[in-house]
N, C-alpha and C. Protein backbone atom coordinates (compact mmCIF):
# COMPACT_ATOMS: atom_id res chain seq x y z
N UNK A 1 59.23 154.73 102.16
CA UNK A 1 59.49 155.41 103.43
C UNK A 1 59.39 154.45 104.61
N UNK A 2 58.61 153.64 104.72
CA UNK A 2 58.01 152.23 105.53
C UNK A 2 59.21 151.57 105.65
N UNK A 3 59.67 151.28 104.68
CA UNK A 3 60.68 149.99 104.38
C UNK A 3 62.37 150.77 105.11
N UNK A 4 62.55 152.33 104.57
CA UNK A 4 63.54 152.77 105.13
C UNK A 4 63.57 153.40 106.97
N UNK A 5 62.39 153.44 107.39
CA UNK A 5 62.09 153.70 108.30
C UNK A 5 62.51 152.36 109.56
N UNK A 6 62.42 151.50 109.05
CA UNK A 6 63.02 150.85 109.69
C UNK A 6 64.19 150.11 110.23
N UNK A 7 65.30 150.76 109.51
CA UNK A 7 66.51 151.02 109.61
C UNK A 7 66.72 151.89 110.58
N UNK A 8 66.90 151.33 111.85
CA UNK A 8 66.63 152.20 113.11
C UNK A 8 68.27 152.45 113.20
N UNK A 9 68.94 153.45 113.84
CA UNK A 9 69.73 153.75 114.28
C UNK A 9 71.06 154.51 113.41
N UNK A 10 70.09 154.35 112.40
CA UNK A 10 71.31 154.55 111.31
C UNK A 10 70.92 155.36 110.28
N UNK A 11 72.08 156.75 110.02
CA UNK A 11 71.69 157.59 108.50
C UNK A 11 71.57 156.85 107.50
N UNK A 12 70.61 156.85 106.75
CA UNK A 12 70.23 156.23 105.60
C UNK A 12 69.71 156.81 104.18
N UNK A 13 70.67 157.63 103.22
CA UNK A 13 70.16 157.95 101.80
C UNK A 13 70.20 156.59 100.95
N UNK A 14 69.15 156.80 99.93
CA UNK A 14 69.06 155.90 98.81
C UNK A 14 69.68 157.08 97.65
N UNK A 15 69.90 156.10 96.89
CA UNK A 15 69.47 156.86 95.45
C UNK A 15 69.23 155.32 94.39
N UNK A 16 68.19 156.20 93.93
CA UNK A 16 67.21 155.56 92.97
C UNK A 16 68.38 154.78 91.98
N UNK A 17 68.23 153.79 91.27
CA UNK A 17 69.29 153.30 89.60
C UNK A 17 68.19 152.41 89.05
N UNK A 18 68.53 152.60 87.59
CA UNK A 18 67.28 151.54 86.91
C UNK A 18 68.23 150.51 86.67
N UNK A 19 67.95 149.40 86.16
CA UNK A 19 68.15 148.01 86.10
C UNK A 19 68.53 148.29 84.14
N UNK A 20 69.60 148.05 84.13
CA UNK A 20 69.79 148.47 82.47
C UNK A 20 70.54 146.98 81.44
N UNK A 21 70.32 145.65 82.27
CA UNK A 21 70.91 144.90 82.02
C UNK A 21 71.13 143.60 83.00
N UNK A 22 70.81 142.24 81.79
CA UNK A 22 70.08 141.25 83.51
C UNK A 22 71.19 139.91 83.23
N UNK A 23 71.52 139.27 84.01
CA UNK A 23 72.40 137.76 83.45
C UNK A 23 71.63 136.65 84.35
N UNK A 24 71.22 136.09 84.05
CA UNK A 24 70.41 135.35 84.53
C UNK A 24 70.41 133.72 84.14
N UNK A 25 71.90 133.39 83.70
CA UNK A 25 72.44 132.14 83.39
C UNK A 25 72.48 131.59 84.55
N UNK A 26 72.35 129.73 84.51
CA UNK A 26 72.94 128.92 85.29
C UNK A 26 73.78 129.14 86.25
N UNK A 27 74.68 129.83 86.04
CA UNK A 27 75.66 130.46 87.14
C UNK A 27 75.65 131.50 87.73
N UNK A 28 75.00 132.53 87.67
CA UNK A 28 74.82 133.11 87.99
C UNK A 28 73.70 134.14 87.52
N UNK A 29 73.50 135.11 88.82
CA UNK A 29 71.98 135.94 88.60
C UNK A 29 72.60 136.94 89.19
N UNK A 30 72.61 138.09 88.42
CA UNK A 30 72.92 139.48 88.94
C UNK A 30 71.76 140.77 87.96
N UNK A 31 72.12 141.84 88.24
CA UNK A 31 71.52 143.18 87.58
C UNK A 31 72.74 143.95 86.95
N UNK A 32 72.57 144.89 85.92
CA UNK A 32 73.40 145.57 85.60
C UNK A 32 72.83 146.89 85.87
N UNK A 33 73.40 147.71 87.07
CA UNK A 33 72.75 149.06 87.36
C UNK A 33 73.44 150.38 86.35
N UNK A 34 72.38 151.31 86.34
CA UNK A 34 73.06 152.90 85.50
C UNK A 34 73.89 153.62 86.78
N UNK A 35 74.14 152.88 87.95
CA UNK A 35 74.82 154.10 88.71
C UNK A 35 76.05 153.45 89.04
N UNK A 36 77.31 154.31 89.41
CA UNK A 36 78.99 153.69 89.46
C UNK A 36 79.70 154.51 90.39
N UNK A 37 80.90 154.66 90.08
CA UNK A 37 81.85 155.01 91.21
C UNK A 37 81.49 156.58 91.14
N UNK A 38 81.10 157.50 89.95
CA UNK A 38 80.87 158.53 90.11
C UNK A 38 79.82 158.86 90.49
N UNK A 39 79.03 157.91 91.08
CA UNK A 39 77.63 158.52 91.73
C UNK A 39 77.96 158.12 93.44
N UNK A 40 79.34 157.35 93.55
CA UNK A 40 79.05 157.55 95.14
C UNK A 40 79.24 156.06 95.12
N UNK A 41 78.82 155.07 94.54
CA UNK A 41 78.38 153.57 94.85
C UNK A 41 79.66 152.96 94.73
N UNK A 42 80.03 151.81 96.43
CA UNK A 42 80.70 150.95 96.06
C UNK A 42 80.96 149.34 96.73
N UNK A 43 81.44 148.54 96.42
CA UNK A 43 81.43 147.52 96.18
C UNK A 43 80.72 147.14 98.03
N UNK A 44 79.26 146.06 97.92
CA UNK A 44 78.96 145.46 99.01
C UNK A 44 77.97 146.61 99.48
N UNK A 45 77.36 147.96 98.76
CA UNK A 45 76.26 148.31 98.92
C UNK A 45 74.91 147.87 99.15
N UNK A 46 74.25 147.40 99.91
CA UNK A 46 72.60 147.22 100.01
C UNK A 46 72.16 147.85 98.53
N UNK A 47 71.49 146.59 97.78
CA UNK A 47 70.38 147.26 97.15
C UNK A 47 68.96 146.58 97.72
N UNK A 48 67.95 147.49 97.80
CA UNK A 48 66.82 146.66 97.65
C UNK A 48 65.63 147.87 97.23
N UNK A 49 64.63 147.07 97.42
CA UNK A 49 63.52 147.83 96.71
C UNK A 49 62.26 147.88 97.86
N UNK A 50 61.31 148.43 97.55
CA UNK A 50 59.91 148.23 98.39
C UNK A 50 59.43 147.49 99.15
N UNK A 51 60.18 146.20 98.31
CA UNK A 51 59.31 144.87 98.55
C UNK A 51 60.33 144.03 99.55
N UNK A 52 61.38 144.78 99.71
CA UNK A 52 62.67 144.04 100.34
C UNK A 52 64.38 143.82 99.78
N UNK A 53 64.60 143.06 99.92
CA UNK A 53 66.34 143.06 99.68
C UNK A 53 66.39 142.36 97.89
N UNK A 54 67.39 142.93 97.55
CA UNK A 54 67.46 142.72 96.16
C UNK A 54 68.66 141.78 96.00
N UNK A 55 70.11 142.58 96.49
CA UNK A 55 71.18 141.75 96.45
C UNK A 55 72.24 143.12 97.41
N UNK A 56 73.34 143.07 96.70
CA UNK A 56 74.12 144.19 97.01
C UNK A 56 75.03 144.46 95.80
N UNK A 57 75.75 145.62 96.16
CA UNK A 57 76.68 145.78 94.70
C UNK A 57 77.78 145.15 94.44
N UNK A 58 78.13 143.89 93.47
CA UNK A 58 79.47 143.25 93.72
C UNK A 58 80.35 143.53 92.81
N UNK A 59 80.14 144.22 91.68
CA UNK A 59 81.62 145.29 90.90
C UNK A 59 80.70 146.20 90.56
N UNK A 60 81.53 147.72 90.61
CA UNK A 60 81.76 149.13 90.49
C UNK A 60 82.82 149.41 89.21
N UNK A 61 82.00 149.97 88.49
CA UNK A 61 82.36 151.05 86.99
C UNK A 61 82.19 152.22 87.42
N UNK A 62 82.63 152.82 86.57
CA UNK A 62 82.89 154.31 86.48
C UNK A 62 81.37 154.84 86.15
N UNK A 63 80.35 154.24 85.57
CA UNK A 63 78.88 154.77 85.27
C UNK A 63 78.15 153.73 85.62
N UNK A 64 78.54 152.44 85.92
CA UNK A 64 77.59 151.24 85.97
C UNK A 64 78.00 150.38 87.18
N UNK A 65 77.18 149.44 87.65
CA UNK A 65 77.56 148.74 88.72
C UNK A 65 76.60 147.37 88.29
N UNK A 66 77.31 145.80 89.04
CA UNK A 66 76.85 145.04 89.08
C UNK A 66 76.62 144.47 90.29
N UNK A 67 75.55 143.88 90.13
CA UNK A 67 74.32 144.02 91.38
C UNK A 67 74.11 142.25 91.92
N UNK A 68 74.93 141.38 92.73
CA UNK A 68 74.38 140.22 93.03
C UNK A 68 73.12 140.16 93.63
N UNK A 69 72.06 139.06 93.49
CA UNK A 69 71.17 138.95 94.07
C UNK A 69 70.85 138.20 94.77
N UNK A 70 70.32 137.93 95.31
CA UNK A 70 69.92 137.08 96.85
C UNK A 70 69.55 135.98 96.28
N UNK A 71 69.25 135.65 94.90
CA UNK A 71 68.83 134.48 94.69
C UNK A 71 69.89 133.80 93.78
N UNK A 72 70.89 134.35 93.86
CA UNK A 72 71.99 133.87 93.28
C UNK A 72 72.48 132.92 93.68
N UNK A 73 73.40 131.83 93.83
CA UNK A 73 73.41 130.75 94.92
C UNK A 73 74.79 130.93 95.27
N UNK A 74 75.39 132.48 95.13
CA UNK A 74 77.14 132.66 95.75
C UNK A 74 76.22 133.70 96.68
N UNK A 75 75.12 133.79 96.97
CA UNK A 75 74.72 134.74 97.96
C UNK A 75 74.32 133.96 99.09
N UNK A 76 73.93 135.18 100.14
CA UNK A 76 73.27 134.64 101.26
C UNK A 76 72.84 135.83 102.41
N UNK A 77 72.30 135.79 103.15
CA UNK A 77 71.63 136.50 103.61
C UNK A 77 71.22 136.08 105.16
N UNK A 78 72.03 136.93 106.83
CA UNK A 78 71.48 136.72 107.87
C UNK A 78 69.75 136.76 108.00
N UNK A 79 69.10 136.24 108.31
CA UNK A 79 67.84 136.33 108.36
C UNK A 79 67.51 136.49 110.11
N UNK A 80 66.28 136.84 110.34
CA UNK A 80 65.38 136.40 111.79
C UNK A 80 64.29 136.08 111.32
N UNK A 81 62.93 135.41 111.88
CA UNK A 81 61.63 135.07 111.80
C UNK A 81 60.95 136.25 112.04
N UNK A 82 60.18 136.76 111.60
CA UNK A 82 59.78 138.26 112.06
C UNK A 82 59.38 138.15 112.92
N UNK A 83 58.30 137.14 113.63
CA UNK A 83 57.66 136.93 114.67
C UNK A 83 57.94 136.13 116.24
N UNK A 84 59.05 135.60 115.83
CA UNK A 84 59.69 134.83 117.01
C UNK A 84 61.16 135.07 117.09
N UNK A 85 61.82 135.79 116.16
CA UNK A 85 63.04 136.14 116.52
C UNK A 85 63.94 135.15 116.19
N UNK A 86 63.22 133.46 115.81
CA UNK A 86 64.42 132.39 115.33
C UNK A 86 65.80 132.90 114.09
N UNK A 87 66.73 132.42 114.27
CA UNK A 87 67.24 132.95 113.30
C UNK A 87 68.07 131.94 112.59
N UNK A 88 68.44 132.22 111.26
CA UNK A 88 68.59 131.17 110.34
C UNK A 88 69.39 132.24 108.96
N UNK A 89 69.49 131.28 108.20
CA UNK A 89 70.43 132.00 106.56
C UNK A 89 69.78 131.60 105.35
N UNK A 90 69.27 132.80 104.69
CA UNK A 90 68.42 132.71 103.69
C UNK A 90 69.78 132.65 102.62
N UNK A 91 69.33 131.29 101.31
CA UNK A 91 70.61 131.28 100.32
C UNK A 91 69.62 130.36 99.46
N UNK A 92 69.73 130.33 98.10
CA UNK A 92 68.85 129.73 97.11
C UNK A 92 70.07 128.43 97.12
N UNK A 93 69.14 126.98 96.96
CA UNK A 93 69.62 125.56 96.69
C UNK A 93 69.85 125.37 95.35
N UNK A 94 70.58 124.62 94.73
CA UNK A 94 70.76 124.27 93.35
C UNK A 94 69.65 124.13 93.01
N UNK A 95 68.47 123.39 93.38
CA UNK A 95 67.17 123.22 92.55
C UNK A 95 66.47 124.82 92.67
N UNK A 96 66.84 125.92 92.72
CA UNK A 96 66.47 127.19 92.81
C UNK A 96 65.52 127.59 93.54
N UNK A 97 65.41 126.95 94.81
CA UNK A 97 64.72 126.93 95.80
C UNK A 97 65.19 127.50 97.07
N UNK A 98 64.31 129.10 97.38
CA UNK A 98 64.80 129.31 98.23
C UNK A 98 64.66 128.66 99.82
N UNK A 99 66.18 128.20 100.36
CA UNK A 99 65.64 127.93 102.05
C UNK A 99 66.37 128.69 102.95
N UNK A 100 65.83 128.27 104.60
CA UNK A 100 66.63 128.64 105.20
C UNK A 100 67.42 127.84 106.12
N UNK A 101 68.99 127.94 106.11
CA UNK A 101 70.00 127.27 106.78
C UNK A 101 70.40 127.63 108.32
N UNK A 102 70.58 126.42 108.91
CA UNK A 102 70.88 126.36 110.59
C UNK A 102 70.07 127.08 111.02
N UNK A 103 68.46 126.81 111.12
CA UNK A 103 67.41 127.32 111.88
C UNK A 103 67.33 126.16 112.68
N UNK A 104 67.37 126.17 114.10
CA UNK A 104 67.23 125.50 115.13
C UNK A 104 65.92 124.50 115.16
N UNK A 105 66.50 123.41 115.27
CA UNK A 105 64.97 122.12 115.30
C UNK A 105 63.84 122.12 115.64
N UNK A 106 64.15 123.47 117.04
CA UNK A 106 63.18 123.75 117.75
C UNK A 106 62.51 125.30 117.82
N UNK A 107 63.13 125.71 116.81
CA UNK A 107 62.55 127.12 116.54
C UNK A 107 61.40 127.41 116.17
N UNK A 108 60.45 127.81 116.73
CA UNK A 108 59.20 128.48 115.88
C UNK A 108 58.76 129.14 115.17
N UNK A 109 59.20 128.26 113.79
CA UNK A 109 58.88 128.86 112.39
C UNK A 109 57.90 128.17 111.37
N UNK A 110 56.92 129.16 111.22
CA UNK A 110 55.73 128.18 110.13
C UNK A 110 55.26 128.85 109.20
N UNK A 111 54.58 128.36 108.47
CA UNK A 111 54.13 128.86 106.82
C UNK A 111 53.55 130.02 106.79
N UNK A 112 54.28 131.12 106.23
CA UNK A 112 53.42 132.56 105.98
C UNK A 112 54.39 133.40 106.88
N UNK A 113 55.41 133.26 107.73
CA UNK A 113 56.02 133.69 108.73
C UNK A 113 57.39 134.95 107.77
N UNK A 114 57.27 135.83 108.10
CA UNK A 114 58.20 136.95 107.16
C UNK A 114 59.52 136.85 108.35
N UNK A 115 60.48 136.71 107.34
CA UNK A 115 62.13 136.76 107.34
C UNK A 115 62.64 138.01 107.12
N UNK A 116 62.89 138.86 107.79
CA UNK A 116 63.68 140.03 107.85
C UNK A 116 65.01 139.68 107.80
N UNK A 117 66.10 140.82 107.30
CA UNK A 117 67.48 140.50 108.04
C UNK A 117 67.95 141.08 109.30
N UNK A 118 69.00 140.41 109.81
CA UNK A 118 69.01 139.98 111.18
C UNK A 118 70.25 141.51 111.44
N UNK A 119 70.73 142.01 110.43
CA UNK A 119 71.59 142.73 110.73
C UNK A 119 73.50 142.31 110.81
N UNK A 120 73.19 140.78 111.09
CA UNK A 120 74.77 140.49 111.27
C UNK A 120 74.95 140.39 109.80
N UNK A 121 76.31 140.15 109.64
CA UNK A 121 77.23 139.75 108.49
C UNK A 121 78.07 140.98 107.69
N UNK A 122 77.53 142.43 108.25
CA UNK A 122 77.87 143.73 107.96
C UNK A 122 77.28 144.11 106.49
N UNK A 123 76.54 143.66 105.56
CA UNK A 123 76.15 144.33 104.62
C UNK A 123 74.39 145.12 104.69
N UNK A 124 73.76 143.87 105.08
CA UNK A 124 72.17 144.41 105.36
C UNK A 124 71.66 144.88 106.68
N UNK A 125 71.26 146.03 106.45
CA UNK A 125 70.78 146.94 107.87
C UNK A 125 69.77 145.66 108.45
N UNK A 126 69.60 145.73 109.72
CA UNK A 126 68.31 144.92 110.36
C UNK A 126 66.94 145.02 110.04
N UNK A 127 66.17 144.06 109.84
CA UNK A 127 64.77 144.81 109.33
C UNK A 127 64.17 144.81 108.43
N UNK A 128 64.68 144.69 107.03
CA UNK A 128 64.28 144.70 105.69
C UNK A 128 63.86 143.46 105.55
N UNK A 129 62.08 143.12 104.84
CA UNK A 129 61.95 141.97 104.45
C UNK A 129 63.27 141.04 103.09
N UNK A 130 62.83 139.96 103.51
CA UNK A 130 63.95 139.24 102.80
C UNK A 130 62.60 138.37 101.74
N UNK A 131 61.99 137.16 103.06
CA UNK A 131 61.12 135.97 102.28
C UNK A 131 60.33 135.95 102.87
N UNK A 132 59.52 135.14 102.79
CA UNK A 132 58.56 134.37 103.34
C UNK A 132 58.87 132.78 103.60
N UNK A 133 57.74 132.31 104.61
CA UNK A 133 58.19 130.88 104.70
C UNK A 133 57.23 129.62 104.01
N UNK A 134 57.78 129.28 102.81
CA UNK A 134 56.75 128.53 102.23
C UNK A 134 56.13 127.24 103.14
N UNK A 135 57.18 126.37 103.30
CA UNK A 135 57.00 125.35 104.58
C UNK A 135 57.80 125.08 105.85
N UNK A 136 58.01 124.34 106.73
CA UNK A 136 59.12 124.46 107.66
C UNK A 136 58.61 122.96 108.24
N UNK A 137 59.49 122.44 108.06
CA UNK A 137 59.44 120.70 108.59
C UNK A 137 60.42 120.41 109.53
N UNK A 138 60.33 119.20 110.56
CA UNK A 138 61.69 118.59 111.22
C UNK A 138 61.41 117.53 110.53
N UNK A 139 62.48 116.58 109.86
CA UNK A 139 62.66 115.58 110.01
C UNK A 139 63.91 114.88 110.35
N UNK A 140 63.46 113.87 110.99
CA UNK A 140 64.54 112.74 111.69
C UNK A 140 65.14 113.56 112.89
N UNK A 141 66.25 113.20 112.94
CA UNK A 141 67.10 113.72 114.16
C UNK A 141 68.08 114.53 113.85
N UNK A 142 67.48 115.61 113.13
CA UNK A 142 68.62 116.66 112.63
C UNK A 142 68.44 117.74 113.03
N UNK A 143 70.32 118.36 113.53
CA UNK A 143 69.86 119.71 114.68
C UNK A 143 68.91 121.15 114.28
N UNK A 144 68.77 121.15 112.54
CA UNK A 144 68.23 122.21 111.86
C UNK A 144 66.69 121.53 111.18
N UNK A 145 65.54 122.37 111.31
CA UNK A 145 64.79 122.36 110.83
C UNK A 145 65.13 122.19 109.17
N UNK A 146 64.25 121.99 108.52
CA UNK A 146 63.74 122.16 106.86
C UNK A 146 63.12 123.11 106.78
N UNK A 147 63.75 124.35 106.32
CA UNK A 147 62.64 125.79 106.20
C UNK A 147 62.94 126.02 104.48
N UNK A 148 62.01 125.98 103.89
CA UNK A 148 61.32 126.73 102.48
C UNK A 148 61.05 128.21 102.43
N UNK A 149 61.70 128.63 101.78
CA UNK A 149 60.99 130.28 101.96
C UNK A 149 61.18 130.95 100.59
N UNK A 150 60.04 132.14 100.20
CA UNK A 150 60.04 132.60 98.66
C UNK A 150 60.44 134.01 98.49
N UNK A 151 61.36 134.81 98.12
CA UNK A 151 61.69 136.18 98.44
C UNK A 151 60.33 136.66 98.47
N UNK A 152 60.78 137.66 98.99
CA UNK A 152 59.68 138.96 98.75
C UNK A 152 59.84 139.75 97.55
N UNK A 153 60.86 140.12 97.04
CA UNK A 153 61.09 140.61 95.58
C UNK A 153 60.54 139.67 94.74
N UNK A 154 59.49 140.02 93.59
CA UNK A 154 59.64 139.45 92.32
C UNK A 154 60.98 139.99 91.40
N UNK A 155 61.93 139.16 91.51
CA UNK A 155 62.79 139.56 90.85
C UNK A 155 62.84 139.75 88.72
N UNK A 156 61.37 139.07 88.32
CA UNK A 156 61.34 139.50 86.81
C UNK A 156 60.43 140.28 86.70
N UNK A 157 59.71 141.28 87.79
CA UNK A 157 59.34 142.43 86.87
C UNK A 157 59.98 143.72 87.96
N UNK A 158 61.38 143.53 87.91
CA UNK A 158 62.13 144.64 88.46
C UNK A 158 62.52 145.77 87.70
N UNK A 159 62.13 146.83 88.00
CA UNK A 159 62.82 147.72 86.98
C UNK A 159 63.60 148.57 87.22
N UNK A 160 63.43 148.79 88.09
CA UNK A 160 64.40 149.93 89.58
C UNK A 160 64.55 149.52 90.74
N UNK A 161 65.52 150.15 91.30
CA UNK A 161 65.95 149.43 92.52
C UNK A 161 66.59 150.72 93.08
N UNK A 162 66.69 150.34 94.76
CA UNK A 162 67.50 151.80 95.16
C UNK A 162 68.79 150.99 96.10
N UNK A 163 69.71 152.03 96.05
CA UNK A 163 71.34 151.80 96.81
C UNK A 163 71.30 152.23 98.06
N UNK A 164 71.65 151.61 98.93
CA UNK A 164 71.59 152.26 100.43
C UNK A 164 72.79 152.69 100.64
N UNK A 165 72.98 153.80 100.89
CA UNK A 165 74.08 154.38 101.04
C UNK A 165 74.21 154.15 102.92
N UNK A 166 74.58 153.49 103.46
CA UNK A 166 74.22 153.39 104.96
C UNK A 166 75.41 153.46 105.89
N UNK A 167 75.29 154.70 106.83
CA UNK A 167 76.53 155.33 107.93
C UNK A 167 75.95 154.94 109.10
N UNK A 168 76.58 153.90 110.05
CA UNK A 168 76.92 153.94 111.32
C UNK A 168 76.18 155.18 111.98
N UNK A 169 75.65 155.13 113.14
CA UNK A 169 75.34 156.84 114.05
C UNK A 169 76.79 156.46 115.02
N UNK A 170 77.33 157.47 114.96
CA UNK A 170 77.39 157.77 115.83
C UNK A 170 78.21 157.19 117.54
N UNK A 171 79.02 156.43 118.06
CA UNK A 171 78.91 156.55 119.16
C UNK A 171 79.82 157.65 120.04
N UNK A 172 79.89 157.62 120.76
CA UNK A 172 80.24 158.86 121.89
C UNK A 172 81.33 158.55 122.25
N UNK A 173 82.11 157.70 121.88
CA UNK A 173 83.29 156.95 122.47
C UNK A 173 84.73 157.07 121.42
N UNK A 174 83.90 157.45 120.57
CA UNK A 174 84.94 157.79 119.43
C UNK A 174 85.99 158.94 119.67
């Protein structure tokens, strides 16, 4: 309720799907969900869970859906600093390390600091934890910091996950 509650401005149903199937090769990291086109779900849905953002839905079946995840390295994710508002792009590195990209040299971001998303890019509502920040370095003369950060999902003891079904409010101009 915490986690959806903060999806300000916007109708927001979930519905619950269990995790019925995992790929977790070299190339890729996704979920195989029990819910599909006949439950409503489609392609570029928010999934996440309690703990934060999971991935979103990137193919739709007729009973099943497949689920990219944030730690996939064809993903990525607007981020902010929870606490200072810096903002930056959460995306896992080939060495499977999550960081964050084009955070400003001079941004104030340090270890323990929670990464929400920022809302742009049109898939993730604003708000939902994403990571944490393991370290955050400058070095040399480069316009982006070095930010380290570890999801907030444990993604191997997932067992369920929920779909955000998420509508726009509203404006008056329509």
């Amino acid at each position: 309720e915490g986690l959806l509650g903060s999806v300000r401005g916007k109708k927001t149903q979930v519905r619950l799907a269990q995790i019925i199937g995992r790929d977790q090769s070299p190339f890729g990291k996704s979920f195989i969900i029990d819910q599909g086109r006949i439950s409503g779900v489609r392609r570029n849905m928010p999934v996440i869970h309690q703990r934060g953002i999971v991935g979103r839905v990137f193919r739709v079946g007729r009973s099943v859906s497949q689920v990219l995840l944030i730690i996939d390295s064809r993903s990525s994710v607007d981020v902010i600093v929870q606490r200072t508002r810096a903002q930056g792009v959460f995306s896992i590195s080939l060495e499977n390390l999550g960081e964050i990209r084009y955070m400003p040299v001079e941004a104030d971001v340090k270890r323990g600091d929670l990464l929400v998303s920022s809302g742009l890019g049109g898939i993730f509502p604003k708000g939902i934890p994403v990571a944490r920040v393991v370290s955050a370095t400058r070095e040399g003369k480069h316009l982006f910091r070095t930010v380290k950060a570890s999801p907030t999902v444990d993604f191997n003891k997932l067992e369920e996950v929920l779909i955000m079904f998420v509508r726009q409010k509203e404006t008056p101009w329509k």
